[in-house]
Protein backbone atom coordinates (compact mmCIF):
# COMPACT_ATOMS: atom_id res chain seq x y z
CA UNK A 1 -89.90 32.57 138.34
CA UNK A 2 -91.65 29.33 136.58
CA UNK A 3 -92.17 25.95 138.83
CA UNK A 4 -88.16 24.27 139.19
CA UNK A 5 -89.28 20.99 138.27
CA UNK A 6 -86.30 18.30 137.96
CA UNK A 7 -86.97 14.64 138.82
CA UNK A 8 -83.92 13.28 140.22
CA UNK A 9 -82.35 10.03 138.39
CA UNK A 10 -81.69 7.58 139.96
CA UNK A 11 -82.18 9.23 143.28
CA UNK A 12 -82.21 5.58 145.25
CA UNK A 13 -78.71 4.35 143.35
CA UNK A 14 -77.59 7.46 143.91
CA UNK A 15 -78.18 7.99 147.67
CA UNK A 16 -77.66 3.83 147.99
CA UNK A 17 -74.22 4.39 146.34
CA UNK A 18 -73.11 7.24 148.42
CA UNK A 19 -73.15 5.49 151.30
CA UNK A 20 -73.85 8.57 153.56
CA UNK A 21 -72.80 9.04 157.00
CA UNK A 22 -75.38 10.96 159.47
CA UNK A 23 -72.35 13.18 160.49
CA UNK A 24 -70.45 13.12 157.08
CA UNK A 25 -69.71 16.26 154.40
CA UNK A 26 -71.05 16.22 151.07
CA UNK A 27 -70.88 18.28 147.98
CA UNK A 28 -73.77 18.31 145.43
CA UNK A 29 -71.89 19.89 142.50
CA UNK A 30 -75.21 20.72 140.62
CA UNK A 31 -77.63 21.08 142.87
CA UNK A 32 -80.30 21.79 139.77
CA UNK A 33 -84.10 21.62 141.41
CA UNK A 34 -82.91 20.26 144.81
CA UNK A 35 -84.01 16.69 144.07
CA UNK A 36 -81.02 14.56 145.37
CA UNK A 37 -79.96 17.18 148.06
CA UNK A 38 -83.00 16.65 149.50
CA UNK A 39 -82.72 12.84 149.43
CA UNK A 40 -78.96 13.64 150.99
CA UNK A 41 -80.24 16.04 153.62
CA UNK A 42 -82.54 13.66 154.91
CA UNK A 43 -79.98 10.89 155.65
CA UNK A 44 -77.83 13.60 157.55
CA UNK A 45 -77.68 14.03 161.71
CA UNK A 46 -75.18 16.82 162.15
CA UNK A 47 -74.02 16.46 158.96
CA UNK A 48 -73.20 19.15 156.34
CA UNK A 49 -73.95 19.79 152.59
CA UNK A 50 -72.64 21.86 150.14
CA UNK A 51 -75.11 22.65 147.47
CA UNK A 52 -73.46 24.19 144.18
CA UNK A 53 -74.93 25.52 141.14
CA UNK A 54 -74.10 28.57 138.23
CA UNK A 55 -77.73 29.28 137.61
CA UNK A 56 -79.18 31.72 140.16
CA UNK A 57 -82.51 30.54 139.03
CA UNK A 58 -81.61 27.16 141.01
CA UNK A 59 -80.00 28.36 144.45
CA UNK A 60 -82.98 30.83 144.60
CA UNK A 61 -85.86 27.71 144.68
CA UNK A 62 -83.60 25.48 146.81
CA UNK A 63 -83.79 28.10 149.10
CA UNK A 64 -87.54 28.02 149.35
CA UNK A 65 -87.33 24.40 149.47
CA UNK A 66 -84.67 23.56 151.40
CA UNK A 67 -84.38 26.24 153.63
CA UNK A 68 -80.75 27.44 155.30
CA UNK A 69 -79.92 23.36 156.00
CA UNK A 70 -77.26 23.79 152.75
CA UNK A 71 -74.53 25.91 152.40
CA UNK A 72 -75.26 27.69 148.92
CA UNK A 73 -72.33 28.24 146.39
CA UNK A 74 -73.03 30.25 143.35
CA UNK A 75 -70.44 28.76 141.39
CA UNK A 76 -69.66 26.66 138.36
CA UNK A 77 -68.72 23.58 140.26
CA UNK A 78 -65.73 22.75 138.34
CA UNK A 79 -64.45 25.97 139.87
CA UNK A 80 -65.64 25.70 143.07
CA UNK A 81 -63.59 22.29 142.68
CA UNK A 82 -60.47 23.94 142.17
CA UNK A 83 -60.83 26.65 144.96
CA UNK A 84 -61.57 23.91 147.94
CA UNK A 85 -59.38 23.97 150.73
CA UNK A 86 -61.33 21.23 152.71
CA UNK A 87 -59.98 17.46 151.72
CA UNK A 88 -62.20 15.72 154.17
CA UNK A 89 -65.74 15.64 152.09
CA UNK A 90 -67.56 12.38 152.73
CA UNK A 91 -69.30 12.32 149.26
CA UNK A 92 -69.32 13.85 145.65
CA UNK A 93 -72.52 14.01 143.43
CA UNK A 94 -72.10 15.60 140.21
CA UNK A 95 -75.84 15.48 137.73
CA UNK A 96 -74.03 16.60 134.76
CA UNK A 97 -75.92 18.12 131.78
CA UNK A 98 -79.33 20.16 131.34
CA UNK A 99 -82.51 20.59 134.34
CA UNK A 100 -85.63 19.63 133.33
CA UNK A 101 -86.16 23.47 134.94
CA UNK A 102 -83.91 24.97 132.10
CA UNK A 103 -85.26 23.08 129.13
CA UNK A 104 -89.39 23.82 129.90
CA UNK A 105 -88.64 27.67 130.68
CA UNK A 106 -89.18 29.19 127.41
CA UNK A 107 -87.08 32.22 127.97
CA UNK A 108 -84.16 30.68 128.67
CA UNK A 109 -83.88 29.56 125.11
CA UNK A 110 -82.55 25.87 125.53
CA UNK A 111 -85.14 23.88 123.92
CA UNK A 112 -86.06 23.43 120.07
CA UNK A 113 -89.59 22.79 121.25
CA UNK A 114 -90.34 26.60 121.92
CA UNK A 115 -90.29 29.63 119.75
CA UNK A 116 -87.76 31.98 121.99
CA UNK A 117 -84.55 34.20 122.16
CA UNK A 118 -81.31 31.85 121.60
CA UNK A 119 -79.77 32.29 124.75
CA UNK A 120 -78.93 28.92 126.64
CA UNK A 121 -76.77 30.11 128.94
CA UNK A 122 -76.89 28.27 132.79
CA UNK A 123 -75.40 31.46 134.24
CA UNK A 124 -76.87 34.42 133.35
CA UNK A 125 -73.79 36.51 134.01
CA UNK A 126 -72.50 34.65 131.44
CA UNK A 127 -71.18 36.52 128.28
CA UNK A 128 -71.58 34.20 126.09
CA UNK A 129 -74.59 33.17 124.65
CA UNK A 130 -76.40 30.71 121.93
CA UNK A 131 -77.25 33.57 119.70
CA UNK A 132 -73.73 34.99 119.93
CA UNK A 133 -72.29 31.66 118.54
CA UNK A 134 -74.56 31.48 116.13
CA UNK A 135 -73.64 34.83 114.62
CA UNK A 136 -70.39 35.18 115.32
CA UNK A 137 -68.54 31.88 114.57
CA UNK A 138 -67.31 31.36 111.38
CA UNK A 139 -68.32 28.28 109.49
CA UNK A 140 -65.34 26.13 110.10
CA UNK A 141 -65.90 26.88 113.94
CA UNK A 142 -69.43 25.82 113.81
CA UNK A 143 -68.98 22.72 111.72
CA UNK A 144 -66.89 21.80 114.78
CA UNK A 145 -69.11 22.80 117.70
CA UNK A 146 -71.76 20.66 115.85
CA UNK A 147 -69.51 17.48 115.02
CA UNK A 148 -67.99 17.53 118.33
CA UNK A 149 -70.08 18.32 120.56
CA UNK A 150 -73.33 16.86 119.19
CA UNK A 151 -71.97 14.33 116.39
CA UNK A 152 -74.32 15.74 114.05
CA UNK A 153 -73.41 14.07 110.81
CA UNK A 154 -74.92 17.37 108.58
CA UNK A 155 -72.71 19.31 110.65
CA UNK A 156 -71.39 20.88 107.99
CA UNK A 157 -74.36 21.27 105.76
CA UNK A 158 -75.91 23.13 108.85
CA UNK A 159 -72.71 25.54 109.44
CA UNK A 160 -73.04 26.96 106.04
CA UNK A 161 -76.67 27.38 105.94
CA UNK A 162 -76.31 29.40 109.08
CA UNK A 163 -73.65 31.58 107.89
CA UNK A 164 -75.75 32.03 104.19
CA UNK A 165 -78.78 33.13 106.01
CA UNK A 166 -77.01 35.51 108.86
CA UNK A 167 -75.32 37.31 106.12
CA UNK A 168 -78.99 38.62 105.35
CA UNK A 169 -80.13 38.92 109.40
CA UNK A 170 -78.90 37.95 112.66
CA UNK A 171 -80.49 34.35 113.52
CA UNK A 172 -82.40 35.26 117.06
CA UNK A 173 -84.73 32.95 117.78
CA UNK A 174 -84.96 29.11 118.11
CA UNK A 175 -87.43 28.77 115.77
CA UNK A 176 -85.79 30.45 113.05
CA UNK A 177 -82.58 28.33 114.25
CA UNK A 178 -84.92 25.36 114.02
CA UNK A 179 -85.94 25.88 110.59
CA UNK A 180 -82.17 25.98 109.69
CA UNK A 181 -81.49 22.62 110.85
CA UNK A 182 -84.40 21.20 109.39
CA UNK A 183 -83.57 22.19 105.82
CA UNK A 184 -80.30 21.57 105.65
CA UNK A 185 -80.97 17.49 106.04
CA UNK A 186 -82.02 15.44 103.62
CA UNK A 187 -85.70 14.67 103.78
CA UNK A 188 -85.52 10.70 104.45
CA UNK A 189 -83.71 10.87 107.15
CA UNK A 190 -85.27 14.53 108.91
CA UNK A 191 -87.70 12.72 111.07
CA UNK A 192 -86.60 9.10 111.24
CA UNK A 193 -85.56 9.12 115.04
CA UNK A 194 -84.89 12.12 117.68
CA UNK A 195 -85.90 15.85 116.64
CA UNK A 196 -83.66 16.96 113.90
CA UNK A 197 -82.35 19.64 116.06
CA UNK A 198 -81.73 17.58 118.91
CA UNK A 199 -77.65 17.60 118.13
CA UNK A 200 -77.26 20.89 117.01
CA UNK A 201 -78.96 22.31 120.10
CA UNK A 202 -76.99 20.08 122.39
CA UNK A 203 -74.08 20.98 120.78
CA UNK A 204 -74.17 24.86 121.53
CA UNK A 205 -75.07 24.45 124.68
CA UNK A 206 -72.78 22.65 125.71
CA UNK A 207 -70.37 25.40 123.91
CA UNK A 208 -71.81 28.50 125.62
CA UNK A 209 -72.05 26.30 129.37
CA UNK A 210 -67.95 24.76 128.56
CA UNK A 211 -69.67 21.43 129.92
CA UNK A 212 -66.85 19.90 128.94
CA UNK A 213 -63.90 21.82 129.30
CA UNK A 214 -61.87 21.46 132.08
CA UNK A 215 -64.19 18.12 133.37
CA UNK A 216 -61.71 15.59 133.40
CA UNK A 217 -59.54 18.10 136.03
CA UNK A 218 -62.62 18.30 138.40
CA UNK A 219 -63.19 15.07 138.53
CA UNK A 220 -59.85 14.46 139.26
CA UNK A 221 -59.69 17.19 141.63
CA UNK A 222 -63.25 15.98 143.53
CA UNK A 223 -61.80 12.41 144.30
CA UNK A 224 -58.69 14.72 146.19
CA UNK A 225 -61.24 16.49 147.83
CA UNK A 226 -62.71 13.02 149.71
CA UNK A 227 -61.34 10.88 152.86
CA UNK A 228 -60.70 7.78 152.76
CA UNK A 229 -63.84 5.49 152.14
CA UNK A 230 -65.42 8.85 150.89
CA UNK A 231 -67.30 8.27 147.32
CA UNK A 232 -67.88 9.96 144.57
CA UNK A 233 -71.18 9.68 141.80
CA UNK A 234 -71.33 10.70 138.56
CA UNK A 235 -74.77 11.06 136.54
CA UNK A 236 -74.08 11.54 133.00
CA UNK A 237 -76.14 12.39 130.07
CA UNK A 238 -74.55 11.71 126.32
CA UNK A 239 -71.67 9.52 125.52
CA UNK A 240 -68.77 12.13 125.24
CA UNK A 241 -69.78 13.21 128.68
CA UNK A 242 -69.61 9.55 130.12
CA UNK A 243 -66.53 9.08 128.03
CA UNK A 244 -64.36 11.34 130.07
CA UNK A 245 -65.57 10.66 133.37
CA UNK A 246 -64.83 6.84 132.70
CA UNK A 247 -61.38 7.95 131.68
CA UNK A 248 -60.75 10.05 134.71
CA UNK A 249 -61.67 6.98 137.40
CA UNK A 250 -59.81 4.72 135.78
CA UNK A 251 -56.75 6.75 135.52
CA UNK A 252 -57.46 7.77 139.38
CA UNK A 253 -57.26 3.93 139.77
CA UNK A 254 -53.70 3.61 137.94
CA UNK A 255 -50.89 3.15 140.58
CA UNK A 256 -48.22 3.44 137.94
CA UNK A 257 -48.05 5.40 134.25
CA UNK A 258 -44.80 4.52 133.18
CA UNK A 259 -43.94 3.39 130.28
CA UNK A 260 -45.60 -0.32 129.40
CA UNK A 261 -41.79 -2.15 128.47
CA UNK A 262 -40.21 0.11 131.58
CA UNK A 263 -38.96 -2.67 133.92
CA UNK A 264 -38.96 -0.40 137.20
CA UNK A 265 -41.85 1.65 138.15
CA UNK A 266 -40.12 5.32 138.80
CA UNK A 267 -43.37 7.32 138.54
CA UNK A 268 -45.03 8.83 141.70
CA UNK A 269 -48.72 7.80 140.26
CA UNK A 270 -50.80 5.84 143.51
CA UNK A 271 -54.05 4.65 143.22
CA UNK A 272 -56.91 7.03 144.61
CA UNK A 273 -59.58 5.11 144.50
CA UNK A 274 -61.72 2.16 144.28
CA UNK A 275 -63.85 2.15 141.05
CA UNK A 276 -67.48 0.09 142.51
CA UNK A 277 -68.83 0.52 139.31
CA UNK A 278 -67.20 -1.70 136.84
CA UNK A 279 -70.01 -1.12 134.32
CA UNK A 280 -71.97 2.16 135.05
CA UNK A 281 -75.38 1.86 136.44
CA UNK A 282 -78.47 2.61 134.25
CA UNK A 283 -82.11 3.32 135.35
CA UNK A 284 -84.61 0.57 135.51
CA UNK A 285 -87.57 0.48 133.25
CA UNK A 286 -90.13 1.64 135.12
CA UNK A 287 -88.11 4.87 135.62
CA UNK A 288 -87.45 5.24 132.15
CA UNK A 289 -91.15 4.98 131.25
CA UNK A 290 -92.05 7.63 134.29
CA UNK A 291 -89.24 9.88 133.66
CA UNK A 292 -88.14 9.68 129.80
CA UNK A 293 -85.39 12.35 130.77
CA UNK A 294 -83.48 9.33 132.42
CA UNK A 295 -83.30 7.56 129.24
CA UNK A 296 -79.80 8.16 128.52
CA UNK A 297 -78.29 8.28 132.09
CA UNK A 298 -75.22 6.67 133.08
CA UNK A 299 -74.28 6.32 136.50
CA UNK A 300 -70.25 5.90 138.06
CA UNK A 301 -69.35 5.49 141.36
CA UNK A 302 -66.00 5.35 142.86
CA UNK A 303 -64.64 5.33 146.22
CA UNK A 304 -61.65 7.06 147.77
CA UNK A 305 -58.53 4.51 148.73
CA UNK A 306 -56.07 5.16 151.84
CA UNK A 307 -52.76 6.95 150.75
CA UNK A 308 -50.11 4.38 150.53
CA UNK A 309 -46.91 6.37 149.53
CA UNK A 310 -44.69 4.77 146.86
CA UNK A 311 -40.66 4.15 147.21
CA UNK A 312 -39.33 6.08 144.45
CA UNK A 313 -36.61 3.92 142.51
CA UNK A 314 -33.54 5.98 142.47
């Protein structure tokens, strides 16, 4: 196995905004290289963690590095959201997007900067794979990986030079995937900021992972999981991923959705939580310049409110 290297962002926000009990619960949803739950375990006295990650390649180096403190889940954690039974968690960290691990390991396919099979999955049990979406989507479908998931404004310039040079040979490798991208935009603007493959490559995998499917739910269902004064941080990566975890605190703050002109309130909606982090918190300079990585991290933090049951209106 290569070195699992992840610096963790933010690590003193994130621990700081936790709040963490010595005896309290907490769930790291993506436990990645071990970084936070490390900075977690040390603050505990009797306390437990649940560490949670898809990629085996993870749970087996927090194991060397950690030891048996954790309790392991190998599990997407936006399932292992849904299948909790225990509401009384004292904290929530989710580290959304890619590990530092994933993108250096030239095997796994994940980064434009290496010549290797397009793969890309997190979970290697995982069926579907970079190089399958590449060969097997049709244009249309790829034009709207790329726009949607990576806003890639040659999205569709890029779909149909795929499908033009598959029709000769399956596209394999990131290099030849690379050299796709790169001649299908215009010159002028090829090199002007961020690799010109930067989008694409976000953009499938985040397709092959489903990143983004079903996060808004587990969000939702993580703040059910906590007790009252229990808190919940977010670390997110690229604006559509930020997007929907802002929209899923602040409708966990609503304590009414009716309709705006309704003059009763007749729903059932009650405000779950706190939201502590009215703007989300970024990292500091001198982090940025040590750990580039952080750049575009956004941190959220919101903490669990007592149940007050509403009167229904009959």
């Amino acid at each position: 196995m290569s070195e699992f290297r992840h610096v963790p962002v933010m690590a003193s926000e994130v621990i700081a905004g936790l709040e963490i009990k010595p005896n309290g619960k907490y769930l790291d949803c993506t436990l990645g290289g071990g970084g936070h739950s490390s900075l977690i375990l040390s603050k505990l006295e009797g306390g437990k963690l649940y560490a949670v990650d898809k990629d085996q390649d993870a749970i087996a180096f927090a194991k060397s590095r950690l030891g048996e403190r954790p309790i392991y889940i190998h599990k997407d954690f936006k399932d292992a959201i849904a299948a909790w039974s225990d509401g009384e968690l004292d904290g929530i960290l989710m580290d959304l997007g890619v590990s530092s691990y994933q993108l250096d390991t030239p095997s796994r396919g994940f980064s434009y900067r290496f010549d290797a099979p397009l793969d890309m999955r997190m979970d290697s049990d995982s069926t579907l794979t970079a190089q399958k979406v590449v060969n097997s989507y049709s244009q249309r479908e790829l034009t709207d990986v790329f726009y949607k998931y990576g806003e890639e404004p040659f999205a569709k310039k890029i779909a149909a030079n795929i499908v033009k040079e598959r029709e000769n040979a399956p596209i394999e490798t990131t290099a030849e995937l690379v050299r796709i991208i790169e001649k299908s935009i215009p010159p002028k603007v090829r090199y002007s900021g961020s690799h010109p493959a930067k989008r694409v490559f976000q953009a499938i995998r985040i397709e092959v992972n489903g990143e983004l499917s079903g996060l808004y739910e587990a969000v939702l269902g993580a703040i059910k999981l906590l007790k009252p004064g229990g808190r919940i941080a977010v670390i997110t990566f690229h604006s559509l991923e930020d997007r929907i975890v802002k929209q899923a605190f602040k409708y966990a703050e609503l304590d009414c959705i009716c309709p705006p002109r309704s003059p009763i309130c007749t729903c059932d909606k009650v405000s779950e939580v706190e939201i502590i982090t009215k703007k989300p918190i970024l990292p500091s300079e001198t982090e940025m310049d040590d750990n580039p990585r952080s750049k575009s991290a956004k941190l959220r933090i919101a903490e669990k409110k007592e149940y007050i049951k509403k009167e229904r209106i009959q």
